[in-house]
N, C-alpha and C. Protein backbone atom coordinates (compact mmCIF):
# COMPACT_ATOMS: atom_id res chain seq x y z
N UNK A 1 7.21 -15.93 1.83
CA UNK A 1 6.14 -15.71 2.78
C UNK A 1 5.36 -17.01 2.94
N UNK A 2 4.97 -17.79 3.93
CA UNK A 2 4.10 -18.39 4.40
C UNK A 2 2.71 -18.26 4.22
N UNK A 3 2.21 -19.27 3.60
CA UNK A 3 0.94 -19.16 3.52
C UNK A 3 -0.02 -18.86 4.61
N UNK A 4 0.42 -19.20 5.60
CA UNK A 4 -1.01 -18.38 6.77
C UNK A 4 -0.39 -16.83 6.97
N UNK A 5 0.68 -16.43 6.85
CA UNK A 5 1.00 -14.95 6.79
C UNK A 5 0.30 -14.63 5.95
N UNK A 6 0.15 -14.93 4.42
CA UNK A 6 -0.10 -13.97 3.21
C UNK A 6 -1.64 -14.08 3.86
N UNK A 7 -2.42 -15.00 4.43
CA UNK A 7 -3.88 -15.10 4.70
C UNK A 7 -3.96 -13.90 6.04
N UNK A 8 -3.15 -13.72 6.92
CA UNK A 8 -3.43 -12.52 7.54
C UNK A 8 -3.31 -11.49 7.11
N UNK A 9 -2.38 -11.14 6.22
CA UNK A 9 -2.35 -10.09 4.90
C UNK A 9 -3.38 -9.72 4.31
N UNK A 10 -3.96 -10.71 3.57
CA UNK A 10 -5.08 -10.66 2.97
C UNK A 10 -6.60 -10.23 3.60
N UNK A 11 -6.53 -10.69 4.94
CA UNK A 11 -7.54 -11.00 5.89
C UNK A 11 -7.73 -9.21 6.01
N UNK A 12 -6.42 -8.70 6.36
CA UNK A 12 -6.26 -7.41 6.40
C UNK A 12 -6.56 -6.32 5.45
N UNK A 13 -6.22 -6.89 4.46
CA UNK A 13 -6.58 -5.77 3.22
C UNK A 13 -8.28 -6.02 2.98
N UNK A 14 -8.68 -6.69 3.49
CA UNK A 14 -9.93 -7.04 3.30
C UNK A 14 -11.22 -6.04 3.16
N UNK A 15 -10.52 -5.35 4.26
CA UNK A 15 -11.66 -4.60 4.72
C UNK A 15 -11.19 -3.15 4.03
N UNK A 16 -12.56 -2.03 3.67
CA UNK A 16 -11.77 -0.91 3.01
C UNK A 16 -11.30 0.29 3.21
N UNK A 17 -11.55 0.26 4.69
CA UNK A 17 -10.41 0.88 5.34
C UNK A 17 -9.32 0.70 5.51
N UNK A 18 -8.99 -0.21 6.06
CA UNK A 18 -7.70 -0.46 5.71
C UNK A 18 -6.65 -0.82 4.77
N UNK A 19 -7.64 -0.93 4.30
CA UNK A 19 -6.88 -0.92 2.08
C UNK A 19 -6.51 0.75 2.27
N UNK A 20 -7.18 1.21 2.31
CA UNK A 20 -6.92 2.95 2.42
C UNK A 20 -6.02 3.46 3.21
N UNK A 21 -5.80 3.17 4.55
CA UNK A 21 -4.97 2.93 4.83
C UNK A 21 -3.76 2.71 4.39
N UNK A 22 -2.79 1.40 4.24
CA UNK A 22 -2.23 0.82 3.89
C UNK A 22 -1.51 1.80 2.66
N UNK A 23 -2.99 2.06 1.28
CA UNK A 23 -1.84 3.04 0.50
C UNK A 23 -2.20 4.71 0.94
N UNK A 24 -2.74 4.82 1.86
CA UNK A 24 -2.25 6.39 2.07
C UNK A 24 -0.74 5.73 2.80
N UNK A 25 -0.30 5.17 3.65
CA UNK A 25 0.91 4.79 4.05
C UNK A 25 1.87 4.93 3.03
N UNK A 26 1.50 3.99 2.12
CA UNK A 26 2.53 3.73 0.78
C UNK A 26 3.19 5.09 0.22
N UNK A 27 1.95 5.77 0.00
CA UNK A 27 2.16 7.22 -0.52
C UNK A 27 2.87 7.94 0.60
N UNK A 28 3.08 7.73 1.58
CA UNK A 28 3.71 8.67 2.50
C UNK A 28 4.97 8.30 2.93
N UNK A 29 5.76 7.67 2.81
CA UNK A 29 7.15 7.07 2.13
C UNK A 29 7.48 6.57 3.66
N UNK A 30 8.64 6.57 3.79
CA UNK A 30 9.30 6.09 5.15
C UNK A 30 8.98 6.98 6.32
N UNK A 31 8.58 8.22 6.51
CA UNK A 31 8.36 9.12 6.72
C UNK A 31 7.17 8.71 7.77
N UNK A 32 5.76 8.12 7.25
CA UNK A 32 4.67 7.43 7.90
C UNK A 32 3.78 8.51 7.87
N UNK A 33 2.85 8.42 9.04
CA UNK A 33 1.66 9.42 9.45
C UNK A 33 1.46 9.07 10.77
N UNK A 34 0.91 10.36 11.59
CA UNK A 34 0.37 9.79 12.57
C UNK A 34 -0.94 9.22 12.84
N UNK A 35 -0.97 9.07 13.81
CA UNK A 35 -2.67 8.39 13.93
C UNK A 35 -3.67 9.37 13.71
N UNK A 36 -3.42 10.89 14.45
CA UNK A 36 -4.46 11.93 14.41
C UNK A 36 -4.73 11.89 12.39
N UNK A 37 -3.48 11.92 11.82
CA UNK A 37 -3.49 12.65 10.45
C UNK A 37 -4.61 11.51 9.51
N UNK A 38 -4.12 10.05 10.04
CA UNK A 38 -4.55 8.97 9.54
C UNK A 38 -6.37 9.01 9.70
N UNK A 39 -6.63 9.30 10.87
CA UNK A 39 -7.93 9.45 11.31
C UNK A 39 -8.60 10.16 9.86
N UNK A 40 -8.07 11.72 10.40
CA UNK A 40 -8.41 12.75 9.85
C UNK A 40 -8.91 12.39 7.79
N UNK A 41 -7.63 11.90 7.25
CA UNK A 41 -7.51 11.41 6.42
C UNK A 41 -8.94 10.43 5.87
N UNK A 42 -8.73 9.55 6.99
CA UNK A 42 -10.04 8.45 6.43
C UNK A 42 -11.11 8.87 6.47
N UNK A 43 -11.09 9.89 7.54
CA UNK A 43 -12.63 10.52 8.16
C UNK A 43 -13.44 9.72 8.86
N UNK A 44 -12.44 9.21 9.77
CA UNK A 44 -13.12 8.47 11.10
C UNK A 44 -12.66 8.63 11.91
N UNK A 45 -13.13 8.09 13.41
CA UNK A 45 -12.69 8.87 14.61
C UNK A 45 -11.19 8.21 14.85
N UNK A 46 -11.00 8.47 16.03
CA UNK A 46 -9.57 7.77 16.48
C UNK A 46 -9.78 6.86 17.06
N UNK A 47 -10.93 6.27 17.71
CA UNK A 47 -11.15 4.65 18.33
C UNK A 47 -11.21 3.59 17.19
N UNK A 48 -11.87 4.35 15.59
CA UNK A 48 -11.99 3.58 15.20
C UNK A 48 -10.77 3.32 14.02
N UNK A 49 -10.17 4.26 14.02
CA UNK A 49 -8.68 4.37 13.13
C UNK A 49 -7.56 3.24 14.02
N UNK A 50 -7.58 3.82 15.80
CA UNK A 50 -7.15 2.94 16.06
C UNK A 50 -7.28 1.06 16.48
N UNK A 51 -8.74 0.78 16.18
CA UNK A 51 -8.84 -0.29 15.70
C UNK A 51 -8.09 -1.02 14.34
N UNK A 52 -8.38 -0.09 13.47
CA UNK A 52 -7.45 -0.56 12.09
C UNK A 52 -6.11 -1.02 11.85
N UNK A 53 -5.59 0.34 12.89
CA UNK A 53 -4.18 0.26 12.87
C UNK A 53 -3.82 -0.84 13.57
N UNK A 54 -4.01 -1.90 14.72
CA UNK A 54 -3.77 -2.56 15.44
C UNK A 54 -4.02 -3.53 14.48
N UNK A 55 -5.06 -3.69 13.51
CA UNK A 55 -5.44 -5.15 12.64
C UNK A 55 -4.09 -5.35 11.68
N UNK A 56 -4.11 -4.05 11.47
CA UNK A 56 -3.09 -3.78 10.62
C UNK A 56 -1.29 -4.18 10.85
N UNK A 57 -1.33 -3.87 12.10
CA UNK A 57 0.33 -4.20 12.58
C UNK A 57 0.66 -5.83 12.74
N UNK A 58 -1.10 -6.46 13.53
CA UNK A 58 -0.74 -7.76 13.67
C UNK A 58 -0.70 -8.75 12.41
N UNK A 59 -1.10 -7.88 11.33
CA UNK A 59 -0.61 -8.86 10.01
C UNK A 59 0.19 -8.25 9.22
N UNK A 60 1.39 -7.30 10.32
CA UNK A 60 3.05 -6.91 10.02
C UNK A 60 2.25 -6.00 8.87
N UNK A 61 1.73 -5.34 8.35
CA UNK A 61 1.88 -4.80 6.96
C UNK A 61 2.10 -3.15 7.15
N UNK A 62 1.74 -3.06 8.49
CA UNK A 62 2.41 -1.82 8.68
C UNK A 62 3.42 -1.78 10.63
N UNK A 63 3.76 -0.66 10.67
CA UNK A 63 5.01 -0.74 11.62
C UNK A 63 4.59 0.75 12.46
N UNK A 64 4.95 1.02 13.94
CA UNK A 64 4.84 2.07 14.59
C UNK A 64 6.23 2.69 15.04
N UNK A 65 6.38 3.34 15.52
CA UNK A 65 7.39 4.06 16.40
C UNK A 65 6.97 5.61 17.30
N UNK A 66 7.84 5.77 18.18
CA UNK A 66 6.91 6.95 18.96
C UNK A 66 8.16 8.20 18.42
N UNK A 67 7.22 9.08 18.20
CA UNK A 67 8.27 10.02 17.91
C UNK A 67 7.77 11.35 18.83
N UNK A 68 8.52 11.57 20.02
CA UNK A 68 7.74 12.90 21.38
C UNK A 68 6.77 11.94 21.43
N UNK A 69 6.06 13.00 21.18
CA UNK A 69 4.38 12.70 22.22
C UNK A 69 3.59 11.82 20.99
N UNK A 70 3.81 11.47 20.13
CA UNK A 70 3.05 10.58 18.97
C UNK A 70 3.66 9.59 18.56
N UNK A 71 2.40 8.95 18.00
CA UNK A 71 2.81 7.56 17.25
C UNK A 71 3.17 7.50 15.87
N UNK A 72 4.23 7.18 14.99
CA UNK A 72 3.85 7.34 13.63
C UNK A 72 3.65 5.77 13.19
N UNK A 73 2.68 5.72 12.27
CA UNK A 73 2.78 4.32 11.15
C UNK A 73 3.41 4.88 10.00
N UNK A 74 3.98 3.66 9.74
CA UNK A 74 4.48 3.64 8.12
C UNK A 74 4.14 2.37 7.75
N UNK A 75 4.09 2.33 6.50
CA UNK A 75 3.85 0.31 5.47
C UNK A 75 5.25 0.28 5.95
N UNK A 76 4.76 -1.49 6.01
CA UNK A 76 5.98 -2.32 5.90
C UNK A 76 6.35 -2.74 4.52
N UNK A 77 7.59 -1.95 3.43
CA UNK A 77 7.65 -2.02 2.29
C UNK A 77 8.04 -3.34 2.23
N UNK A 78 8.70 -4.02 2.82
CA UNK A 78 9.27 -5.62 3.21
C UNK A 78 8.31 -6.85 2.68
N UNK A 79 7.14 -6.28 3.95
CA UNK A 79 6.23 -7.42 3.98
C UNK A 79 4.84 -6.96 2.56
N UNK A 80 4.82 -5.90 2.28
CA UNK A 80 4.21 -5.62 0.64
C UNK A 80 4.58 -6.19 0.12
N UNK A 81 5.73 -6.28 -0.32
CA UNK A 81 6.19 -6.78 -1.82
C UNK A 81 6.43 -8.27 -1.19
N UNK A 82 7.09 -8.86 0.14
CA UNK A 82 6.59 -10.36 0.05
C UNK A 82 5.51 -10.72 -0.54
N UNK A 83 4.08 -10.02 0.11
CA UNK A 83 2.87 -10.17 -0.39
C UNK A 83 2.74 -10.08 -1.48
N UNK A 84 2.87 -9.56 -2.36
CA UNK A 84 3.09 -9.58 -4.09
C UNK A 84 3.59 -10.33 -4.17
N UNK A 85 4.91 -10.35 -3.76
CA UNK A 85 6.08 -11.96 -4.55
C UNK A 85 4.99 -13.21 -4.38
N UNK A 86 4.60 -13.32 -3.20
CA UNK A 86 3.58 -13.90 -2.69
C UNK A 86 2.09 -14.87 -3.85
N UNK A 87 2.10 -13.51 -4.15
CA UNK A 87 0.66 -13.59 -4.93
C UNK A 87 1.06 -14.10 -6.26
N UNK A 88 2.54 -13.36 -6.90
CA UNK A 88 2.79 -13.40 -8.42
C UNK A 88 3.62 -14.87 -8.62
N UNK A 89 4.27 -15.58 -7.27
CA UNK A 89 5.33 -16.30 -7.66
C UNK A 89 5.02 -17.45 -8.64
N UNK A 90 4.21 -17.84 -8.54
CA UNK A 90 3.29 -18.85 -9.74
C UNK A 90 2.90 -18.59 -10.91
N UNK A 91 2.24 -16.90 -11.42
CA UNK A 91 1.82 -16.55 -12.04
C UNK A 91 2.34 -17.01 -13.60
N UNK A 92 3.23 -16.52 -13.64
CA UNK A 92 3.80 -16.82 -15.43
C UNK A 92 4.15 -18.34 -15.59
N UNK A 93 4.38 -18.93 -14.77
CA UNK A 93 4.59 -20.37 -15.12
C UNK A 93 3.74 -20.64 -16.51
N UNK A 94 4.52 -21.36 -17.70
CA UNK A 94 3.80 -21.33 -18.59
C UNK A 94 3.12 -20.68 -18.91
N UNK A 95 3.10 -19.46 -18.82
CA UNK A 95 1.68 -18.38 -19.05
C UNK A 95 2.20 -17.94 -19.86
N UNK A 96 2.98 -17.11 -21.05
CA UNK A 96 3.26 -15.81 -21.43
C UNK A 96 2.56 -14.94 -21.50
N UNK A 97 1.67 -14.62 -21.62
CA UNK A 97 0.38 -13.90 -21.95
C UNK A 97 0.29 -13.20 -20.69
N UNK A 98 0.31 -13.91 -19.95
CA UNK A 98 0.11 -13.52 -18.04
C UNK A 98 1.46 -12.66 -18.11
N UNK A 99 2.42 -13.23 -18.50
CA UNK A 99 3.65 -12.63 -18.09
C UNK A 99 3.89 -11.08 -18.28
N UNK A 100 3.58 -11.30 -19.76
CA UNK A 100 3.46 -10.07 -20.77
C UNK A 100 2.69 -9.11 -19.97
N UNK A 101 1.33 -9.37 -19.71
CA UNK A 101 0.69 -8.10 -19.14
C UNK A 101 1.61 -7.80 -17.51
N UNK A 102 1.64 -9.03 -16.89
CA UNK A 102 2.28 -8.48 -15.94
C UNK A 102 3.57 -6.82 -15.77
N UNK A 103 4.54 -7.70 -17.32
CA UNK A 103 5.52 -6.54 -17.47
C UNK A 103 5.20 -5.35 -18.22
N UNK A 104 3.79 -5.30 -18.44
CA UNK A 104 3.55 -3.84 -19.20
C UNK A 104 2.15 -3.64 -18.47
N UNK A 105 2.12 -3.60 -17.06
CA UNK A 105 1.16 -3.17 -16.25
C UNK A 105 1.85 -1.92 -15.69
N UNK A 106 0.64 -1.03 -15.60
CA UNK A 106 1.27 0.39 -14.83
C UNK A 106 0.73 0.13 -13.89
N UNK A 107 1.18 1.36 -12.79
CA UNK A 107 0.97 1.88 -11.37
C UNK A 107 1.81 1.63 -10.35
N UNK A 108 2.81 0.30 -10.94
CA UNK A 108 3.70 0.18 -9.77
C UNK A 108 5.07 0.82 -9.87
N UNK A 109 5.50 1.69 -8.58
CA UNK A 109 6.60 2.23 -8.34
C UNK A 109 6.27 3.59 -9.42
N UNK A 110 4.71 4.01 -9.96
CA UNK A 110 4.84 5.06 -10.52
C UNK A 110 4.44 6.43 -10.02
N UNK A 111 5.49 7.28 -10.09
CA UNK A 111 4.77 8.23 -8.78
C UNK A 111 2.88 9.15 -9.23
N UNK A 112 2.56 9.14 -8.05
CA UNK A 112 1.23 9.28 -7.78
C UNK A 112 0.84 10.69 -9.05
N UNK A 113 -0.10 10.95 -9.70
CA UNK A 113 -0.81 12.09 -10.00
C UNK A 113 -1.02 13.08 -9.45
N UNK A 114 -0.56 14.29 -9.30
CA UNK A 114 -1.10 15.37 -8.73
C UNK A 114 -2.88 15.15 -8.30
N UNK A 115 -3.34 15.24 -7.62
CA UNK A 115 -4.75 15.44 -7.34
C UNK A 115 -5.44 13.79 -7.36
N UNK A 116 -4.77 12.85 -7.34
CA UNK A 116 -5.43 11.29 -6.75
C UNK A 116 -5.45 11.63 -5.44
N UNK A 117 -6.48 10.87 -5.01
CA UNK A 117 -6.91 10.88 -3.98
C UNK A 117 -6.83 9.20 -3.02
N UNK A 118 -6.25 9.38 -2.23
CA UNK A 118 -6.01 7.92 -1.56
C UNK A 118 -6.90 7.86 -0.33
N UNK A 119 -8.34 7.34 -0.67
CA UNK A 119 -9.12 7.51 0.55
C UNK A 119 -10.58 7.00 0.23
């Protein structure tokens, strides 16, 4: 990944809606959501959901398609984990310590808790 990509990435997760976003997406697999559900979800309207979503697509981290009469989003699992590779590719250099926690960090790829709440 390119460094001014990972900065529109970042630029994006910035804000905390759309962090919320992003992993209610995650959690909703290839599958996506629509915009109404997404709204509903954040508990904001749809002008302003669909503001998000648009910040959101132009720094690729999530993706649309029309399915009938709706739109669905899904994450772009692609451009996530660039963004991680992104963030980590330096990390352990000489570190072990860094490394170590890295490989005995939870939450990733672990499925969600009954009753977390992504919002």
């Amino acid at each position: 990944m390119e460094e001014r990509q990972a900065l529109l990435s970042f630029a994006a997760l910035s804000q905390e809606t759309r962090l919320a976003i992003v992993r209610a997406l995650v959690i909703a697999g290839p599958e996506g959501m629509a915009a109404g559900a997404i709204a509903e979800r954040m508990g904001v309207s749809a002008t302003n959901v669909s503001f998000h979503l648009k910040e959101l697509e132009r720094s690729r981290l999530i993706s649309q398609r029309r399915e009938s009469r709706s739109i669905i989003y899904s994450a772009s699992y692609d451009a996530l984990a660039a963004l991680v590779k992104f963030l980590m590719e330096d990390c352990c250099a000489g570190h072990p310590t860094v490394r170590e926690n890295v490989e005995r960090s939870d939450g990733c790829c672990v499925p969600a808790n009954e009753g977390d709440v992504v919002a």
